[in-house]
PDB file of N, CA and C in Angstrom:
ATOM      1  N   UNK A   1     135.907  62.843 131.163  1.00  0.00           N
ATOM      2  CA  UNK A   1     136.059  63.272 129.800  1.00  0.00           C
ATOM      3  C   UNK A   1     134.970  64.303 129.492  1.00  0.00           C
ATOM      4  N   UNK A   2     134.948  65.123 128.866  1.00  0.00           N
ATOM      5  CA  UNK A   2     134.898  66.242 128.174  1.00  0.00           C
ATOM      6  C   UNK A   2     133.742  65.927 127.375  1.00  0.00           C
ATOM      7  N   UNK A   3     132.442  66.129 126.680  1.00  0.00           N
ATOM      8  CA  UNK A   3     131.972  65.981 125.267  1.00  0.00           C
ATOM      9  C   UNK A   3     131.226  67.303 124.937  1.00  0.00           C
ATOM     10  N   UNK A   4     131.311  67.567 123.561  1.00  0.00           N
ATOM     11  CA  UNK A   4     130.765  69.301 122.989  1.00  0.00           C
ATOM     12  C   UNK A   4     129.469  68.471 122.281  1.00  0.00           C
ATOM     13  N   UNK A   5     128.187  69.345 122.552  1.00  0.00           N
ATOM     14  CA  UNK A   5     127.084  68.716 122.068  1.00  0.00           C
ATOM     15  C   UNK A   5     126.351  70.113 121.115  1.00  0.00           C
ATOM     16  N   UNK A   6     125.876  70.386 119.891  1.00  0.00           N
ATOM     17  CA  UNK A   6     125.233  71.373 119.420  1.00  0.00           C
ATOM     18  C   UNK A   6     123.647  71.123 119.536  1.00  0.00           C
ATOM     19  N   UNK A   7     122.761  71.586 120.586  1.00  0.00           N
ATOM     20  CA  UNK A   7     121.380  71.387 120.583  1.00  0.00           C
ATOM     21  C   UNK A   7     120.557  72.646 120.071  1.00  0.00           C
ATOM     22  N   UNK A   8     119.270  72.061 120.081  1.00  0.00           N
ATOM     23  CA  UNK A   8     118.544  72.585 119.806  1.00  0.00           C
ATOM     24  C   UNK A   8     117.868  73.763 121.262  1.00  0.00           C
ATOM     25  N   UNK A   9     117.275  74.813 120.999  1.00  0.00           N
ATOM     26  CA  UNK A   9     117.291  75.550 122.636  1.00  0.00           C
ATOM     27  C   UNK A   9     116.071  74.846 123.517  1.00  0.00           C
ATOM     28  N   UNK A  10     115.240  74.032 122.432  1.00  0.00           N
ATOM     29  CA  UNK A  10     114.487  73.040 123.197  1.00  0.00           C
ATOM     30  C   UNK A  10     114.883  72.003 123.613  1.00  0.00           C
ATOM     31  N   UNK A  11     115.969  71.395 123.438  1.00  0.00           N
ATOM     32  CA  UNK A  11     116.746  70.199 123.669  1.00  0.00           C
ATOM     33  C   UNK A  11     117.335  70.871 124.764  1.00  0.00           C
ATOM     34  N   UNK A  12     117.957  72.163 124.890  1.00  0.00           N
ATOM     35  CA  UNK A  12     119.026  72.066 125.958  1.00  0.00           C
ATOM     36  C   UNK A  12     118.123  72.522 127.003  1.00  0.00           C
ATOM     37  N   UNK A  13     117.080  73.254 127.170  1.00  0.00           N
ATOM     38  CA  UNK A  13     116.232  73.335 127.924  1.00  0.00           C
ATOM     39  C   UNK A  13     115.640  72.279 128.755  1.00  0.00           C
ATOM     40  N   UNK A  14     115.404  71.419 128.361  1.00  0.00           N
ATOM     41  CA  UNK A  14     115.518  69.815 128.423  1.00  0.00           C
ATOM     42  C   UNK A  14     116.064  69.331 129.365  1.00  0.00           C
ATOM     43  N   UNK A  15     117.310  69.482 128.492  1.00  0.00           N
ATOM     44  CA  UNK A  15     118.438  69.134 129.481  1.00  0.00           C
ATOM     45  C   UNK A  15     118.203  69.646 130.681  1.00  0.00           C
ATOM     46  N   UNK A  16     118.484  71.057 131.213  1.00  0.00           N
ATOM     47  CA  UNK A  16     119.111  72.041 131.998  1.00  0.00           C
ATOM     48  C   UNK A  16     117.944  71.409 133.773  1.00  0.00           C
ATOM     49  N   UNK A  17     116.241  71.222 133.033  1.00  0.00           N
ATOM     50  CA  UNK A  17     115.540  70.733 133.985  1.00  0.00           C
ATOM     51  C   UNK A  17     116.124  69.023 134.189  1.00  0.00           C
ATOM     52  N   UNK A  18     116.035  68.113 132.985  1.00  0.00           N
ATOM     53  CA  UNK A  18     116.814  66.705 133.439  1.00  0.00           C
ATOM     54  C   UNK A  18     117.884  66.200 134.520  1.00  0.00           C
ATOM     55  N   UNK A  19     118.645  67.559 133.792  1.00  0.00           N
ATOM     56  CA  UNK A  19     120.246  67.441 134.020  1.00  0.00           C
ATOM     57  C   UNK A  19     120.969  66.472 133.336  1.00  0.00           C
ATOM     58  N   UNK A  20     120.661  65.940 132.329  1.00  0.00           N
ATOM     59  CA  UNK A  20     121.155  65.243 131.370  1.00  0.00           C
ATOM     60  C   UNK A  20     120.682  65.844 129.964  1.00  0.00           C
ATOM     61  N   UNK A  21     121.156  65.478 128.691  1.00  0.00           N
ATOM     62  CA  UNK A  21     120.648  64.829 127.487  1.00  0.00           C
ATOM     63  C   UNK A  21     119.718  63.330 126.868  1.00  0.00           C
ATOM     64  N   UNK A  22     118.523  63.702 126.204  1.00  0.00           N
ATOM     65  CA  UNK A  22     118.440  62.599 125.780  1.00  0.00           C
ATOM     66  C   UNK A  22     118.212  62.704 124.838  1.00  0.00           C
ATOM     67  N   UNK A  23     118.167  61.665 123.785  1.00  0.00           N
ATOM     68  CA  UNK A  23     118.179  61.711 122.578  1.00  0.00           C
ATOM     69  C   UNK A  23     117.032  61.100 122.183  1.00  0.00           C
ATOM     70  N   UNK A  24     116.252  62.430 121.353  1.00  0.00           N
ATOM     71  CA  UNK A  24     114.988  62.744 121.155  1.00  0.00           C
ATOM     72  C   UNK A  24     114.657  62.916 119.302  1.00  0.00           C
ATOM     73  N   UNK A  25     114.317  61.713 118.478  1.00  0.00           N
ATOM     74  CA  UNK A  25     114.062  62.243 117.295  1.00  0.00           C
ATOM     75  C   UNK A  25     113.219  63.871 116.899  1.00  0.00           C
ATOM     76  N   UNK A  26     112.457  64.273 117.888  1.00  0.00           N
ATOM     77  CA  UNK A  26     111.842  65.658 117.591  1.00  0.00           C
ATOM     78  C   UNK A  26     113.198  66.730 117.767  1.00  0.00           C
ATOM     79  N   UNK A  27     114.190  66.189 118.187  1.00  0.00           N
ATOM     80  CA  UNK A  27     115.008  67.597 118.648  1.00  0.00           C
ATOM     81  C   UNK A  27     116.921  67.658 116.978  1.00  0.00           C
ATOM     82  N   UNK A  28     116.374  66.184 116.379  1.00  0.00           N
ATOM     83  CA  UNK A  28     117.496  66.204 115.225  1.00  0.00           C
ATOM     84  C   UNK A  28     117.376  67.423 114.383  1.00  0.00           C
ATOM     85  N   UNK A  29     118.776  68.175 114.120  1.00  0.00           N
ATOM     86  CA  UNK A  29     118.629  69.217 113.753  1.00  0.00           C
ATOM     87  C   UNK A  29     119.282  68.628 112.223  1.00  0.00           C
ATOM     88  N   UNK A  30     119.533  67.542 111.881  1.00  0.00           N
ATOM     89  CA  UNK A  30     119.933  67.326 110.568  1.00  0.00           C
ATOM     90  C   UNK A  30     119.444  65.598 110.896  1.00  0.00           C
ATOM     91  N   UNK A  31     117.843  65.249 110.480  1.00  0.00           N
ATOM     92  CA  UNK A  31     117.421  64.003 110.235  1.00  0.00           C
ATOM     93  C   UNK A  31     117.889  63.259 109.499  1.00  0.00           C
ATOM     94  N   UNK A  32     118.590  63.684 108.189  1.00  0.00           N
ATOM     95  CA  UNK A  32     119.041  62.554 107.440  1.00  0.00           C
ATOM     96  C   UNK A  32     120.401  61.592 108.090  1.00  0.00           C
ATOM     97  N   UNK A  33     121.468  62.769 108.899  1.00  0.00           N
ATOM     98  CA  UNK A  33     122.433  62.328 109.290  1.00  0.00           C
ATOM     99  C   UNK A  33     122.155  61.043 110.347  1.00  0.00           C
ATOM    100  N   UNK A  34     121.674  61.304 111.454  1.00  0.00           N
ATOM    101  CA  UNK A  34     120.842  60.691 112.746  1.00  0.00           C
ATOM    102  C   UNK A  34     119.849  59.208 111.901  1.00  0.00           C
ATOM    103  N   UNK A  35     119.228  59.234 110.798  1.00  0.00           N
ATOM    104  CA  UNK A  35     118.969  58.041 110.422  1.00  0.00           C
ATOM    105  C   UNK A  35     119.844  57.132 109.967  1.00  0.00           C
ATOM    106  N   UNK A  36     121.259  57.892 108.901  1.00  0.00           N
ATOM    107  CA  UNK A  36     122.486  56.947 109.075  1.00  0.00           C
ATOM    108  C   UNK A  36     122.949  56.309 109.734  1.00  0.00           C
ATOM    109  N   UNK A  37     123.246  57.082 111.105  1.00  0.00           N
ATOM    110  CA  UNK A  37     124.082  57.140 112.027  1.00  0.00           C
ATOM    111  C   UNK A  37     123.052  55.800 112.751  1.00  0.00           C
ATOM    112  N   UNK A  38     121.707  55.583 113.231  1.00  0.00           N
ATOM    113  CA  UNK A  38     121.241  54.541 113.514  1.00  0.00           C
ATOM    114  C   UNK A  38     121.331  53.627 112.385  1.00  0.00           C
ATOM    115  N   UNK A  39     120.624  53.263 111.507  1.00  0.00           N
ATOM    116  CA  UNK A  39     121.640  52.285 110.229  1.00  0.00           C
ATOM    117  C   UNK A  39     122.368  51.567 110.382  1.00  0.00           C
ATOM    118  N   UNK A  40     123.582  52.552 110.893  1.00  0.00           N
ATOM    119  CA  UNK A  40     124.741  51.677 111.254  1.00  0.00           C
ATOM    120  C   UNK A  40     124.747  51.310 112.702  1.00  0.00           C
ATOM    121  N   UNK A  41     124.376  51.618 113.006  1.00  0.00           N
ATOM    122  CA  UNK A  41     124.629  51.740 114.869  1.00  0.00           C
ATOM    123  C   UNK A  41     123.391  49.728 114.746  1.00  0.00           C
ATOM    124  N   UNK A  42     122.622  49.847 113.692  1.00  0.00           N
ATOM    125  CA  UNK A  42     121.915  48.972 114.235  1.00  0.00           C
ATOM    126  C   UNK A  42     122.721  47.745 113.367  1.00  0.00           C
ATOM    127  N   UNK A  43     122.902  47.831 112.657  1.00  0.00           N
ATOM    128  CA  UNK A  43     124.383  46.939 111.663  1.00  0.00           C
ATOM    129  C   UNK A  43     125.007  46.224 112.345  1.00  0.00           C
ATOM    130  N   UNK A  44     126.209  46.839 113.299  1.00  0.00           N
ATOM    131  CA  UNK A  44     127.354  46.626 114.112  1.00  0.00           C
ATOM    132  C   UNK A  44     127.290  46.802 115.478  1.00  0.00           C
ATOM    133  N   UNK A  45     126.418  47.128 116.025  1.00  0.00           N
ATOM    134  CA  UNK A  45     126.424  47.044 117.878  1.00  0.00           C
ATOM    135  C   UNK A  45     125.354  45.676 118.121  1.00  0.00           C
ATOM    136  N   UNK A  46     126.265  45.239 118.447  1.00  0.00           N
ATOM    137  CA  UNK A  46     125.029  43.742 118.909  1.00  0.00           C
ATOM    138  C   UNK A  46     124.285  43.879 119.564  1.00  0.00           C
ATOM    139  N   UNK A  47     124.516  45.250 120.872  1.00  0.00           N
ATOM    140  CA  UNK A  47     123.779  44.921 121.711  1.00  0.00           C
ATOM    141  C   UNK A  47     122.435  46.390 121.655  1.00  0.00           C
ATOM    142  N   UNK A  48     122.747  47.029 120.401  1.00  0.00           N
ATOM    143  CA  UNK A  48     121.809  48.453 120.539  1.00  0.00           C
ATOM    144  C   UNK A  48     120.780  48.041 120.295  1.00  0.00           C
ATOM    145  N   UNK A  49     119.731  48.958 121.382  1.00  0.00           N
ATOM    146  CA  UNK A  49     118.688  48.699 121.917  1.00  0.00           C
ATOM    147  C   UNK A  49     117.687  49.428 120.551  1.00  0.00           C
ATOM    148  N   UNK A  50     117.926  50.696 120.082  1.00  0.00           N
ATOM    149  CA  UNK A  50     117.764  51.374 118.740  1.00  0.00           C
ATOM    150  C   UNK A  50     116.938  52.752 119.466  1.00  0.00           C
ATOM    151  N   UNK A  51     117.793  53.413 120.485  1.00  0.00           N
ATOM    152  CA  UNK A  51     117.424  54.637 121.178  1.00  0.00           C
ATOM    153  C   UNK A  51     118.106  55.378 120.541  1.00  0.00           C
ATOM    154  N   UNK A  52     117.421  56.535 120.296  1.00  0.00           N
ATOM    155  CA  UNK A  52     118.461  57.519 119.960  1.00  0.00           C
ATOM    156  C   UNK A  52     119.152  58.146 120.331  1.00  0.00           C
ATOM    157  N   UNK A  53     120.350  58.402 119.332  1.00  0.00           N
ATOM    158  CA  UNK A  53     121.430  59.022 119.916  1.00  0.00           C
ATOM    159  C   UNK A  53     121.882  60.166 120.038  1.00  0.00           C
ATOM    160  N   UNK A  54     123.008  60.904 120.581  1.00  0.00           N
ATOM    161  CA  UNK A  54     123.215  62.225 120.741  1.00  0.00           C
ATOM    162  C   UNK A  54     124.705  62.237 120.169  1.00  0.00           C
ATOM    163  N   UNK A  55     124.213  63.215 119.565  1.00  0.00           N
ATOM    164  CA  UNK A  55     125.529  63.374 118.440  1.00  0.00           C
ATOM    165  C   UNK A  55     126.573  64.391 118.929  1.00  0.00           C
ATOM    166  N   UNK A  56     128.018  63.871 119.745  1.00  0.00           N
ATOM    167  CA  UNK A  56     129.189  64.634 120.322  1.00  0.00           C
ATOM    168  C   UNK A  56     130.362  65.113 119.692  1.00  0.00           C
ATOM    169  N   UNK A  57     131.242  65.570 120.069  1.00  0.00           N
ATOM    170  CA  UNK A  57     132.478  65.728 119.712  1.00  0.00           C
ATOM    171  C   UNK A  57     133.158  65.800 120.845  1.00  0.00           C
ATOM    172  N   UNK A  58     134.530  65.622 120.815  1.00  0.00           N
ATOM    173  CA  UNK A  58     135.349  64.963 122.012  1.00  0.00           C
ATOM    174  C   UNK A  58     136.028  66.447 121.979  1.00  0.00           C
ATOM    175  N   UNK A  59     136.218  67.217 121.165  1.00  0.00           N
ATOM    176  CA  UNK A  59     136.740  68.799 120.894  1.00  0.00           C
ATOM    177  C   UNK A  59     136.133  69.543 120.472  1.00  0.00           C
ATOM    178  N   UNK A  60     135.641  70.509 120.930  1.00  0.00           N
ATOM    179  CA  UNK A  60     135.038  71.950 120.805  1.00  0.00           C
ATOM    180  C   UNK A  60     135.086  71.839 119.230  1.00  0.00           C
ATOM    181  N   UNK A  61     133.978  71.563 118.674  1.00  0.00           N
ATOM    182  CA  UNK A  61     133.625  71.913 116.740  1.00  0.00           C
ATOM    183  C   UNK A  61     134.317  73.066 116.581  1.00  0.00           C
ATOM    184  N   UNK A  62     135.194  73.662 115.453  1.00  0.00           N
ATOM    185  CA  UNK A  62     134.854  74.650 114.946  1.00  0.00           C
ATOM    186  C   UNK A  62     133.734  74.955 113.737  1.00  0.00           C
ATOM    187  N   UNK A  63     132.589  75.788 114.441  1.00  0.00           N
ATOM    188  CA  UNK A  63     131.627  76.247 113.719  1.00  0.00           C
ATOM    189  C   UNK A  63     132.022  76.989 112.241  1.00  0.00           C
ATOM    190  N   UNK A  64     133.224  77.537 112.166  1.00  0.00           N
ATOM    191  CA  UNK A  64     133.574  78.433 110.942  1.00  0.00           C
ATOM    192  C   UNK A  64     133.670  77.422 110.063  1.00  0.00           C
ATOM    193  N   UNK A  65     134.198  76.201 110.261  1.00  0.00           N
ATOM    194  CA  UNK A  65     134.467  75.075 108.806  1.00  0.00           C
ATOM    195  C   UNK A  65     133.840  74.619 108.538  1.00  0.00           C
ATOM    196  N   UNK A  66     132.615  74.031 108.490  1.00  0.00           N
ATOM    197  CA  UNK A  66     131.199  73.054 108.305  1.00  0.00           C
ATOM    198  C   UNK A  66     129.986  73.868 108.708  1.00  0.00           C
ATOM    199  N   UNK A  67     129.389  73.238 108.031  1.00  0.00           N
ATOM    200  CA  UNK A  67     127.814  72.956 108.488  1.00  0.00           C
ATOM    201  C   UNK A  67     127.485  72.580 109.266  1.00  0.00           C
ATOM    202  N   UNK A  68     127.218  72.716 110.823  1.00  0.00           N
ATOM    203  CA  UNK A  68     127.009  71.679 112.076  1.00  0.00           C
ATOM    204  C   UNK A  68     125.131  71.713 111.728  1.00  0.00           C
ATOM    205  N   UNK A  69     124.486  73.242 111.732  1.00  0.00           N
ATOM    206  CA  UNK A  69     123.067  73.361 111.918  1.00  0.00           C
ATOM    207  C   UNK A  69     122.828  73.660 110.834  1.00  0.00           C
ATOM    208  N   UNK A  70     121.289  73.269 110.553  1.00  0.00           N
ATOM    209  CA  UNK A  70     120.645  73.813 109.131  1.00  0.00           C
ATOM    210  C   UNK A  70     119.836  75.462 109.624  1.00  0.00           C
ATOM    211  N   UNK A  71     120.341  75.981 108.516  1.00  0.00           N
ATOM    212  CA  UNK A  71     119.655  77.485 108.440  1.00  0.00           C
ATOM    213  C   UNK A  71     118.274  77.898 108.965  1.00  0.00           C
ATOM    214  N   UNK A  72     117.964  78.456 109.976  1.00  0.00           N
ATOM    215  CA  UNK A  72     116.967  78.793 110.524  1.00  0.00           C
ATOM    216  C   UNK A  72     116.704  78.112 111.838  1.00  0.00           C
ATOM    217  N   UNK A  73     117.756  76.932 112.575  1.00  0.00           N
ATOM    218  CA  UNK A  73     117.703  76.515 113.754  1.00  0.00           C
ATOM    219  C   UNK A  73     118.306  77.172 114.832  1.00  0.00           C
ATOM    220  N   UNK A  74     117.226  77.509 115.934  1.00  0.00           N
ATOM    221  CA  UNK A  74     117.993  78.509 116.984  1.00  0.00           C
ATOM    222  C   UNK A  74     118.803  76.993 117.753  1.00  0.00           C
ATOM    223  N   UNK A  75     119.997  77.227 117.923  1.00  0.00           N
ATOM    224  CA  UNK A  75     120.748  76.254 118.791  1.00  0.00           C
ATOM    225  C   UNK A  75     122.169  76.673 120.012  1.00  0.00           C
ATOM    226  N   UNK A  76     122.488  75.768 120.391  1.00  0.00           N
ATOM    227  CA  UNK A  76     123.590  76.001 121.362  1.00  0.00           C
ATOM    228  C   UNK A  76     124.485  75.348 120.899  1.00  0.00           C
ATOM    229  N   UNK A  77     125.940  75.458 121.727  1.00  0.00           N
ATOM    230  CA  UNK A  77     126.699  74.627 121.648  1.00  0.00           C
ATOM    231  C   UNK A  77     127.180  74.667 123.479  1.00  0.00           C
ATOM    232  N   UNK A  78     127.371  73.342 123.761  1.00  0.00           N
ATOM    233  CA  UNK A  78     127.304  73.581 125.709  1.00  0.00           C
ATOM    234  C   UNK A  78     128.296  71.959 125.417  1.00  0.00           C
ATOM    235  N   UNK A  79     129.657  71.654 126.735  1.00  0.00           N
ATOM    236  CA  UNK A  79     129.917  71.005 127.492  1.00  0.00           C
ATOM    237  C   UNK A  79     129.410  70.525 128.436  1.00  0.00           C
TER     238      UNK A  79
END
């Protein structure tokens, strides 16, 4: 399977030496969302450990309809 990830160019840099993603509170490009998103994650997963997460899409975002990044973040979007 497929996942579309929008990082930060320090995040994907990251990556590119890792060869993975990890999910890094210094690299959230919208903090408020990512504290929800744990909130719940810690609510309803019995078994989450409370690492952070990396925020996907299963289909290529379109960037023209939303807000993915806040104004002034240099970022990517990479498969």
């Amino acid at each position: 399977m497929r996942f579309w990830s929008i990082q930060t160019i320090k995040a994907w840099e990251k990556a590119q030496v890792n060869g993975y993603l990890v999910g890094s509170p210094e690299h959230y490009m919208i903090p408020e969302k990512y504290s929800w998103m744990i909130e719940q994650m810690q609510k309803r997963l019995k078994n989450y450990d409370g690492s952070p997460p990396i925020w996907v899409w299963t289909k290529k975002p379109d960037l023209r309809q939303t807000c993915h990044v806040n104004t002034g973040i240099n970022s990517r979007i990479r498969c």
